[in-house]
C-alpha atoms as a PDB file:
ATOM      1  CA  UNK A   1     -40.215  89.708  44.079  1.00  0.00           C
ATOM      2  CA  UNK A   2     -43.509  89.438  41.656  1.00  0.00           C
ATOM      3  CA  UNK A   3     -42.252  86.794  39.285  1.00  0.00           C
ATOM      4  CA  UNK A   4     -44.712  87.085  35.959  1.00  0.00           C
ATOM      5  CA  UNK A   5     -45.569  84.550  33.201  1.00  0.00           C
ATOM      6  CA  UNK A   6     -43.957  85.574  30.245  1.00  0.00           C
ATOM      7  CA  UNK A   7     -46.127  86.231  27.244  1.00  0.00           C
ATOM      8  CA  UNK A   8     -46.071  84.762  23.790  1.00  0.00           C
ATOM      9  CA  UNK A   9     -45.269  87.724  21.000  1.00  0.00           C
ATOM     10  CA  UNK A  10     -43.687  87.716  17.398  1.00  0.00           C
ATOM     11  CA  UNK A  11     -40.385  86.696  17.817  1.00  0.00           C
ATOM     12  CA  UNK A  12     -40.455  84.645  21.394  1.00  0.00           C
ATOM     13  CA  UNK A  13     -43.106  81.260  22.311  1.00  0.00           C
ATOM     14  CA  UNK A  14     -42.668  79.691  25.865  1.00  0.00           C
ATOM     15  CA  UNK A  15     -43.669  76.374  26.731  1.00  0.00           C
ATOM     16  CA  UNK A  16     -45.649  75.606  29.995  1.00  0.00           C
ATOM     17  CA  UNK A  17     -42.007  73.364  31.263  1.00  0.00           C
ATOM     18  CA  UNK A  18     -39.737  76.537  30.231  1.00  0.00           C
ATOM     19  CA  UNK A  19     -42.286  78.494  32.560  1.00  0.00           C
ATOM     20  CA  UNK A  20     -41.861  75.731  35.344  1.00  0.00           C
ATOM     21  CA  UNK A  21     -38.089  75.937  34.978  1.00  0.00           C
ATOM     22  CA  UNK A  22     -38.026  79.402  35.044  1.00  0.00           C
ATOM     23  CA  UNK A  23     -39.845  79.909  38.377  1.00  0.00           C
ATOM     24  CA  UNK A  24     -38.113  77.364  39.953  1.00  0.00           C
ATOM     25  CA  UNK A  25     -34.468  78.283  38.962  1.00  0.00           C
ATOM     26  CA  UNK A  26     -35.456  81.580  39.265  1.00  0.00           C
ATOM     27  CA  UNK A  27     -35.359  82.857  35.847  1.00  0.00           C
ATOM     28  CA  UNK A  28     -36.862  86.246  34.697  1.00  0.00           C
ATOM     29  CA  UNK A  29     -38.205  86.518  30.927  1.00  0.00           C
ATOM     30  CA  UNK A  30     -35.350  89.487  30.198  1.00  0.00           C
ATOM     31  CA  UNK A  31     -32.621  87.162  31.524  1.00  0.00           C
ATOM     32  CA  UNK A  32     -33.749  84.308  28.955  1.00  0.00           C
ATOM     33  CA  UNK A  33     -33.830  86.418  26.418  1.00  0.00           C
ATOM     34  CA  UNK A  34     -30.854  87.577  27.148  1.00  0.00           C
ATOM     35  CA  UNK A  35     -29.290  84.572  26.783  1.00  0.00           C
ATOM     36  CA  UNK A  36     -30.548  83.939  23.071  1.00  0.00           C
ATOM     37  CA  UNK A  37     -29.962  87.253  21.992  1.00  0.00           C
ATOM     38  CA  UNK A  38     -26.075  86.797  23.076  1.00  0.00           C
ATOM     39  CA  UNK A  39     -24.803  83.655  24.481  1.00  0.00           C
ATOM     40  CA  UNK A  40     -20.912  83.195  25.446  1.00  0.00           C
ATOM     41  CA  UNK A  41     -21.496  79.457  23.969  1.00  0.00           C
ATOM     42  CA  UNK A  42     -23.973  77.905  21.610  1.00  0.00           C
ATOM     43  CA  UNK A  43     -23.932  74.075  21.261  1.00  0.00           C
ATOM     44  CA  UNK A  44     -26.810  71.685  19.058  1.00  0.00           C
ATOM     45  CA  UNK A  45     -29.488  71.051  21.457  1.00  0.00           C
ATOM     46  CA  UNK A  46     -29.889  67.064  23.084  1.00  0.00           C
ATOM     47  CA  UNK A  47     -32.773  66.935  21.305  1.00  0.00           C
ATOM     48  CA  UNK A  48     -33.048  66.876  17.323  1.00  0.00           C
ATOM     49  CA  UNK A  49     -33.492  70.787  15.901  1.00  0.00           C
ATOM     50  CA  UNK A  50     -32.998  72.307  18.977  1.00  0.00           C
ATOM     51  CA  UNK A  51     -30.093  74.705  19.732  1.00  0.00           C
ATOM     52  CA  UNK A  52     -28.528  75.242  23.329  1.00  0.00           C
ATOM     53  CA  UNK A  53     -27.053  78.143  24.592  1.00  0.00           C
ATOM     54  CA  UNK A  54     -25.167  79.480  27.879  1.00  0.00           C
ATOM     55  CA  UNK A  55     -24.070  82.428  29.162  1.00  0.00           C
ATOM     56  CA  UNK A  56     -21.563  82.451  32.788  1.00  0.00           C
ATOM     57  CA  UNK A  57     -23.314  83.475  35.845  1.00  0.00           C
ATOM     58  CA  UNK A  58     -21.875  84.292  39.118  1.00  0.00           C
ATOM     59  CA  UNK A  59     -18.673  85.178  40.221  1.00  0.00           C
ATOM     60  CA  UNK A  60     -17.910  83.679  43.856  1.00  0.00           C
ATOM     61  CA  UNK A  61     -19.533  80.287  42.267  1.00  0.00           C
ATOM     62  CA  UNK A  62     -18.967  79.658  38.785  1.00  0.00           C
ATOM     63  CA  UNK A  63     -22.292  78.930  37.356  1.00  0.00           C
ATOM     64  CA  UNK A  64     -23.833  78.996  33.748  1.00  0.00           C
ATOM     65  CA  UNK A  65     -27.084  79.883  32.902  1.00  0.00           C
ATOM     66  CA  UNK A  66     -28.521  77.759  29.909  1.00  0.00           C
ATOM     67  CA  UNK A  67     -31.668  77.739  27.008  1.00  0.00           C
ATOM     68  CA  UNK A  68     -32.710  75.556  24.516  1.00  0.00           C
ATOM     69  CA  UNK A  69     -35.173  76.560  21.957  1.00  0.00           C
ATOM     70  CA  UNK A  70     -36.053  75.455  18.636  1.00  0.00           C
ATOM     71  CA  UNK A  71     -36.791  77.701  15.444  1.00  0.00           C
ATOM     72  CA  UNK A  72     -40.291  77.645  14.440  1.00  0.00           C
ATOM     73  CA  UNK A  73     -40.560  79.447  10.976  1.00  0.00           C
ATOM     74  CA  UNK A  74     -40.107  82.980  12.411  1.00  0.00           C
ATOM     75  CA  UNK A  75     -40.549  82.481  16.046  1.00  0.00           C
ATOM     76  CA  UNK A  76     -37.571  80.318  18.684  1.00  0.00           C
ATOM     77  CA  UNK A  77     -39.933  78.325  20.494  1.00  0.00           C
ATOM     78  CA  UNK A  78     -38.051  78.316  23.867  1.00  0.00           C
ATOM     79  CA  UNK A  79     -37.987  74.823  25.352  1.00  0.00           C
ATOM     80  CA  UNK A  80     -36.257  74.673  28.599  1.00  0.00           C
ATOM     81  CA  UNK A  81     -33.826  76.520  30.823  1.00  0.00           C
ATOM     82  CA  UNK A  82     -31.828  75.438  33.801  1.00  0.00           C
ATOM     83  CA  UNK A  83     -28.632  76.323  35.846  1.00  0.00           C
ATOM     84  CA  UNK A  84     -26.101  74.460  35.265  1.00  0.00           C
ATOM     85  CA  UNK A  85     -23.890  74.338  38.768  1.00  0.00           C
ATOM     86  CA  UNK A  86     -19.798  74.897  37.459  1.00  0.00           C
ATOM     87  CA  UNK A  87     -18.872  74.962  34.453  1.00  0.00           C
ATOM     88  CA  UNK A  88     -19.442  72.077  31.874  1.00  0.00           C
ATOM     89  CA  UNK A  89     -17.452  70.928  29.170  1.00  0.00           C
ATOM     90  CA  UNK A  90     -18.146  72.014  25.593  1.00  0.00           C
ATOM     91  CA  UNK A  91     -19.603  69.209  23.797  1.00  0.00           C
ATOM     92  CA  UNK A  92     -19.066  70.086  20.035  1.00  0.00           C
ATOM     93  CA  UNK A  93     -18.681  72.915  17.726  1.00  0.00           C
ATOM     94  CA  UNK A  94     -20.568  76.168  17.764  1.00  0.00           C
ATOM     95  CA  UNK A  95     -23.702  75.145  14.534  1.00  0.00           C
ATOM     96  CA  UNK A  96     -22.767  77.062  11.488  1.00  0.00           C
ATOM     97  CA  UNK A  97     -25.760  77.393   8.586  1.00  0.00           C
ATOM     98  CA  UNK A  98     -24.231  75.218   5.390  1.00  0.00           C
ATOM     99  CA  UNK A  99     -24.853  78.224   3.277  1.00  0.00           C
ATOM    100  CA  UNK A 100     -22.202  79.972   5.385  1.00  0.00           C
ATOM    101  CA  UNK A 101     -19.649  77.297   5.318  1.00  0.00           C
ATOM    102  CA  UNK A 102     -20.265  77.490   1.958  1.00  0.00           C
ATOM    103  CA  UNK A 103     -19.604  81.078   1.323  1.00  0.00           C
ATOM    104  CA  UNK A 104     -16.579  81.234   3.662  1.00  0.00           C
ATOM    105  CA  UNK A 105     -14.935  78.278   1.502  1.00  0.00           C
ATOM    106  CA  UNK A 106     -15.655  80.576  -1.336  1.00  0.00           C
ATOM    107  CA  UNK A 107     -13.390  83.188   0.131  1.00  0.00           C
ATOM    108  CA  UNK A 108     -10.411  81.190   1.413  1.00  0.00           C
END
């Protein structure tokens, strides 16, 4: 397999440790993406501003696949990504903007 360095574009910018983690979890661009575009579970990040996100992987060994990336003006500036071996318990609820707590009190 020809693993290749993703590139930075208009909506994506990869840091030289996501790269590391990617090649050595073996990690394509596609599958990262991926995950962002539709995760099964999205948590706040460890580190301030940064949001985490997992999607399930495997099915003889229950595995989750996990990104954190931060949002730079227009671009998520990808952080890290790892495997997470079984499955890990949720840590708090999913982030919801204020402005659409706001508007769904509005409603109800």
């Amino acid at each position: 397999m020809n693993w290749k360095f993703p590139k930075d574009d208009a909506k994506y910018s990869w840091t030289r440790h996501v790269v590391g983690k990617m090649q050595y979890y073996r990690l394509s661009e596609s599958i990262v993406k991926r995950i962002i575009r539709a995760p099964k579970r999205v948590e706040n990040g460890v580190a301030e501003g940064t949001v985490a996100c997992m999607q399930p992987a495997g099915s003889k060994k229950k595995q989750e696949l996990w990104v954190m990336y931060q949002i730079k003006g227009s671009k998520k500036h990808i952080i890290t990504a790892w495997r997470y071996p079984g499955i890990s318990p949720v840590r708090d609820q999913i982030p919801i903007p204020p402005d659409i707590l706001e508007e769904l009190k509005g409603i109800v």
